[in-house]
N, C-alpha and C. Protein backbone atom coordinates (compact mmCIF):
# COMPACT_ATOMS: atom_id res chain seq x y z
N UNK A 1 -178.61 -5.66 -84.75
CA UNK A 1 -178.88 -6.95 -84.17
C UNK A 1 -178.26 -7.09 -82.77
N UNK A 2 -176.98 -6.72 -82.57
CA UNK A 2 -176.35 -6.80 -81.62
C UNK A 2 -177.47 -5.34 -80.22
N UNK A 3 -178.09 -4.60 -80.62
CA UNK A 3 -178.87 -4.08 -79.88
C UNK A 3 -179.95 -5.04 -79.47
N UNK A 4 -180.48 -5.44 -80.29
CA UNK A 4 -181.74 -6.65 -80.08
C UNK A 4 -181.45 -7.44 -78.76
N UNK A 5 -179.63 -8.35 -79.20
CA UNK A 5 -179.63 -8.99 -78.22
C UNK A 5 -179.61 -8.35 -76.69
N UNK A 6 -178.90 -7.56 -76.56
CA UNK A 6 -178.37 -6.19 -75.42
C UNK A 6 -179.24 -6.24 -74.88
N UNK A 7 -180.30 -5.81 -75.51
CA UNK A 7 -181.88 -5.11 -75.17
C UNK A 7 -182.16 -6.15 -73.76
N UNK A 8 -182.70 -7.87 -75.03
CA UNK A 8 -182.98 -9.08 -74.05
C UNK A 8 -181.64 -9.87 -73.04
N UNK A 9 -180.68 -9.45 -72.71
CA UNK A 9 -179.61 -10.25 -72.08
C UNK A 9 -179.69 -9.13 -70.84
N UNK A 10 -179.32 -9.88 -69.34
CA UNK A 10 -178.98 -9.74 -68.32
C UNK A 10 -178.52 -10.19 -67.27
N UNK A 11 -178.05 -10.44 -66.60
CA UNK A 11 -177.71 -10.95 -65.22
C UNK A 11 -178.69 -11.51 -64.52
N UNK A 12 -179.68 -11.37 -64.53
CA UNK A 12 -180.97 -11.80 -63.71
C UNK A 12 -181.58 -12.64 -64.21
N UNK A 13 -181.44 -12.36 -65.62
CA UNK A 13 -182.34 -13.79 -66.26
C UNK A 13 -181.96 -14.58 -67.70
N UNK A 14 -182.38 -15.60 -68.17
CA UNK A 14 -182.07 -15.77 -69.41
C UNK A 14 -183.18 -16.51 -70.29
N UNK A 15 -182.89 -16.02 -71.81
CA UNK A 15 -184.26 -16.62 -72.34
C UNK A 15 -183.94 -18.36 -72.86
N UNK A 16 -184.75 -19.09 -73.02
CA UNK A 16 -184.62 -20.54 -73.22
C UNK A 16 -186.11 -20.58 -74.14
N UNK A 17 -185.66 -21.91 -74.77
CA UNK A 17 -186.90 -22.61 -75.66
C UNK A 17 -187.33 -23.79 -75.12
N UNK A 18 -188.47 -23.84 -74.92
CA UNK A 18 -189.31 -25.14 -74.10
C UNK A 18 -189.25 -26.42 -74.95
N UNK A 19 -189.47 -27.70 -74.52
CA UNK A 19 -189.55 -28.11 -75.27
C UNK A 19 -190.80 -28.69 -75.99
N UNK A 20 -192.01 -27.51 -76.00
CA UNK A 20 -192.93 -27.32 -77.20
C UNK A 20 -192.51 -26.39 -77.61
N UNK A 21 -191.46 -25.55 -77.80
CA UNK A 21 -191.01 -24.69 -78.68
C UNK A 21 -191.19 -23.36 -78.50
N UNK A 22 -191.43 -23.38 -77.39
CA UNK A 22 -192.07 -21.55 -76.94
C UNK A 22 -190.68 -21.19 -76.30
N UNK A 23 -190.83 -19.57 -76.61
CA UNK A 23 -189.40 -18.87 -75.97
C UNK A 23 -190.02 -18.51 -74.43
N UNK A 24 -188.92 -18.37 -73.56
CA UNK A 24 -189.75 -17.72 -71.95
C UNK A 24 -188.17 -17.47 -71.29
N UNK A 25 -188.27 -16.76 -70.45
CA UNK A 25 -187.43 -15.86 -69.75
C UNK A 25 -187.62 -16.21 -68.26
N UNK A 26 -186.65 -17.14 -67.33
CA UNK A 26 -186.21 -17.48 -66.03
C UNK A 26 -185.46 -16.69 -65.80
N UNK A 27 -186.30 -16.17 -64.52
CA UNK A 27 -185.47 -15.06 -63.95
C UNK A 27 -185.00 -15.76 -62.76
N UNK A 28 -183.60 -15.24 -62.18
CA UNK A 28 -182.79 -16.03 -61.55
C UNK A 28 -183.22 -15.72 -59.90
N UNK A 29 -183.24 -16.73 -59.11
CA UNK A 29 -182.63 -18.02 -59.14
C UNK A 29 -183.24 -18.93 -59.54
N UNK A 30 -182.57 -19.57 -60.88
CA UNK A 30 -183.72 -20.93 -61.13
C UNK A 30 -182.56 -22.38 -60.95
N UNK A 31 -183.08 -23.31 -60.81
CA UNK A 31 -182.61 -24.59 -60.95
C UNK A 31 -182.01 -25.24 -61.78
N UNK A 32 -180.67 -25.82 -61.76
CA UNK A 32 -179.82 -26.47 -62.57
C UNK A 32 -179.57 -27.47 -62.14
N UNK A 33 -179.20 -28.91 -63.53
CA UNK A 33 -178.65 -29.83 -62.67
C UNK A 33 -177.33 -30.57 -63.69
N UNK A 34 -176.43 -30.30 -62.54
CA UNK A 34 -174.82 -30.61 -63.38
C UNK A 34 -175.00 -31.90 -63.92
N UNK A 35 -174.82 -31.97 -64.78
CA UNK A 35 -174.39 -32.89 -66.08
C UNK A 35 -173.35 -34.07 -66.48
N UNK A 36 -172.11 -32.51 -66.12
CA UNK A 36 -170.87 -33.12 -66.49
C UNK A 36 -169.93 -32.91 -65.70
N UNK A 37 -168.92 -33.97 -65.49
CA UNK A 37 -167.54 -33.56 -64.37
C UNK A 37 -167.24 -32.03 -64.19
N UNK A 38 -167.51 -31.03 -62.90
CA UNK A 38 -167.03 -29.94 -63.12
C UNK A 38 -166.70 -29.39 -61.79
N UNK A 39 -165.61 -29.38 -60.98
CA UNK A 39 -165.02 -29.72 -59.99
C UNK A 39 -164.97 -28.32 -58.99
N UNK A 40 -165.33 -27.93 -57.81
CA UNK A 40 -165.55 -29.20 -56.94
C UNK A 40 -167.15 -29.11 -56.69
N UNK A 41 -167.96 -29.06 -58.09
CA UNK A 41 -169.44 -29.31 -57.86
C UNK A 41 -169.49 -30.72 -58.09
N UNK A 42 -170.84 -31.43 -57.39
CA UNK A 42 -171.05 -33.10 -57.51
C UNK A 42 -172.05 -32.81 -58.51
N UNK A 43 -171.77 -33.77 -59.42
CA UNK A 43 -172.46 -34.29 -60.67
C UNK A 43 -173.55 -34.92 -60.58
N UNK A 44 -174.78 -34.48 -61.33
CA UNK A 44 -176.49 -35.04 -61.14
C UNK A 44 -176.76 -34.44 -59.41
N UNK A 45 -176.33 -33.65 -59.42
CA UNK A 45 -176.77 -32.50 -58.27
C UNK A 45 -177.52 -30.97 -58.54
N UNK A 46 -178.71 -30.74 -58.11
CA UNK A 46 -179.32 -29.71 -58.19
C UNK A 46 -178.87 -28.55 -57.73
N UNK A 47 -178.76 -27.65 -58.59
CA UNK A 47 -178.43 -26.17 -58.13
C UNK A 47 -178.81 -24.99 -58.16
N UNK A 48 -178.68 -24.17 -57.38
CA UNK A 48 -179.26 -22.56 -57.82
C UNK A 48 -178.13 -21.76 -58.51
N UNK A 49 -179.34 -21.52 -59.48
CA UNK A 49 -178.16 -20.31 -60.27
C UNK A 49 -178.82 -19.08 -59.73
N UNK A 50 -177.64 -18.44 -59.67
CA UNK A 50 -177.95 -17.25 -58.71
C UNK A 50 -177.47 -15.59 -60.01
N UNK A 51 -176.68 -15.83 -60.89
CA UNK A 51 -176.95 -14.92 -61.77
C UNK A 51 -176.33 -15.55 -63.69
N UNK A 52 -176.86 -14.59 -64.70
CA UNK A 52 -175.93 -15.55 -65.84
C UNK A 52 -175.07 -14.23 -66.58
N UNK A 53 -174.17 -14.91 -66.62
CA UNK A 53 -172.86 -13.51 -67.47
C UNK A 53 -172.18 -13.94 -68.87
N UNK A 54 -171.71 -13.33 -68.87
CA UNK A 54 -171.21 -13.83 -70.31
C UNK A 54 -169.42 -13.63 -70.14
N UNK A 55 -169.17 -14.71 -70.63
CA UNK A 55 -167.41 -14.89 -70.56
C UNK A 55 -166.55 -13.86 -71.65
N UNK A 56 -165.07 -13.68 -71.40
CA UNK A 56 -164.95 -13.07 -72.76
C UNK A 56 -164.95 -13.17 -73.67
N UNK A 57 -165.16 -14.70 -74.06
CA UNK A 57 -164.94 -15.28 -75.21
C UNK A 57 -166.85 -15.57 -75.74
N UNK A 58 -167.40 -15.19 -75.22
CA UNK A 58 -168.66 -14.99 -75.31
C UNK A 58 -169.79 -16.04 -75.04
N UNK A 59 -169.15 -16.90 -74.42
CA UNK A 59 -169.80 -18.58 -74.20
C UNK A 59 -170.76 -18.12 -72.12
N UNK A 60 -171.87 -18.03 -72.32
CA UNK A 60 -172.64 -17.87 -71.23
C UNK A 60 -172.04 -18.69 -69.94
N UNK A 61 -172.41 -18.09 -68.53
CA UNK A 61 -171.65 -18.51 -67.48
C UNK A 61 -173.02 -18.78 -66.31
N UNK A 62 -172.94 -19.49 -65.81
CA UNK A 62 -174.08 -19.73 -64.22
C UNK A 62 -172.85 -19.29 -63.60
N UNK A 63 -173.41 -18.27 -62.22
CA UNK A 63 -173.24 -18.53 -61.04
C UNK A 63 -173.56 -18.94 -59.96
N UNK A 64 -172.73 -19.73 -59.24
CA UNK A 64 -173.23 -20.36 -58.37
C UNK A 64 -172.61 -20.51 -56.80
N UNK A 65 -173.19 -19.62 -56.04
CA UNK A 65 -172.38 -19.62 -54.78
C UNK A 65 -171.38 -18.48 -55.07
N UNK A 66 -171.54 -17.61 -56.02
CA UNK A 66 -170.39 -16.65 -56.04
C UNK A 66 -169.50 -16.98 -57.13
N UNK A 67 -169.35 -18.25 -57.47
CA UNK A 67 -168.45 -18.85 -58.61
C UNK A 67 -169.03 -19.05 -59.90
N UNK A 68 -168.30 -18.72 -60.91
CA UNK A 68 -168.65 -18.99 -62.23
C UNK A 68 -168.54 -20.30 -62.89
N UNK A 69 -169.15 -20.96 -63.82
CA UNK A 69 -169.18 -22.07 -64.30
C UNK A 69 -170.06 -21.68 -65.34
N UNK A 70 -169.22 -22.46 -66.57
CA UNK A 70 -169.70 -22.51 -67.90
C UNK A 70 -171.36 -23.33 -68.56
N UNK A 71 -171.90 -22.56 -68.81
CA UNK A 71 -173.32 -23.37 -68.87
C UNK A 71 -173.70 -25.12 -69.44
N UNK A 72 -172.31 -25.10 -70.33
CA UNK A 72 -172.78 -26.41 -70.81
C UNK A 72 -172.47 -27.17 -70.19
N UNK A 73 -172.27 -27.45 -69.08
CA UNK A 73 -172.28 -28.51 -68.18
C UNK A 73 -173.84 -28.52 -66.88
N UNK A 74 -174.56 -27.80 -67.13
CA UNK A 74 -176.02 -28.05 -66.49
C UNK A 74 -177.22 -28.31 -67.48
N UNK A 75 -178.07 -28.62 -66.95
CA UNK A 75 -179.47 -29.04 -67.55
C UNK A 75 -180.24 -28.14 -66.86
N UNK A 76 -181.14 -27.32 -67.60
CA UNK A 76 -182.32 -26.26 -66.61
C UNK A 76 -183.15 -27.47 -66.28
N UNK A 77 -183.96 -27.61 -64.80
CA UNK A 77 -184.94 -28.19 -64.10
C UNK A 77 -185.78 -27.16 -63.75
N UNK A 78 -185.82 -26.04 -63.90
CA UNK A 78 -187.36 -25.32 -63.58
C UNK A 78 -187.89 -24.17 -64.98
């Protein structure tokens, strides 16, 4: 299983579920928009994510501008 995921995970893109329920794969740079207090990005501001990584603790990361930030603080917009 852990190959499965390997296989589909990268830096360039990530897979998401629509919301009619279909899986699809944004390849980066796609559009985010911050959510939640996360400093020193402004909040309900659009962004480019420019690649996605994975932390060590295994919780997915946007970059943005070179800097990392934890995904659950954006909303995908594209």
């Amino acid at each position: 299983m852990v190959d499965d995921v390997n296989s589909n995970v990268n830096p360039e893109s990530i897979l998401v579920v629509t919301n009619k329920g279909v899986l699809k794969r944004l390849r980066c740079p796609f559009k985010a928009i911050l959510i939640d207090e996360c400093p020193p990005l402004f909040i309900y501001t659009e962004y480019k994510i420019q690649a996605v990584l994975m932390s060590g603790e295994g919780l997915m990361l946007f970059v943005i501008e070179g800097n990392k930030y934890y995904y659950f603080y954006f909303e995908i917009t594209t």
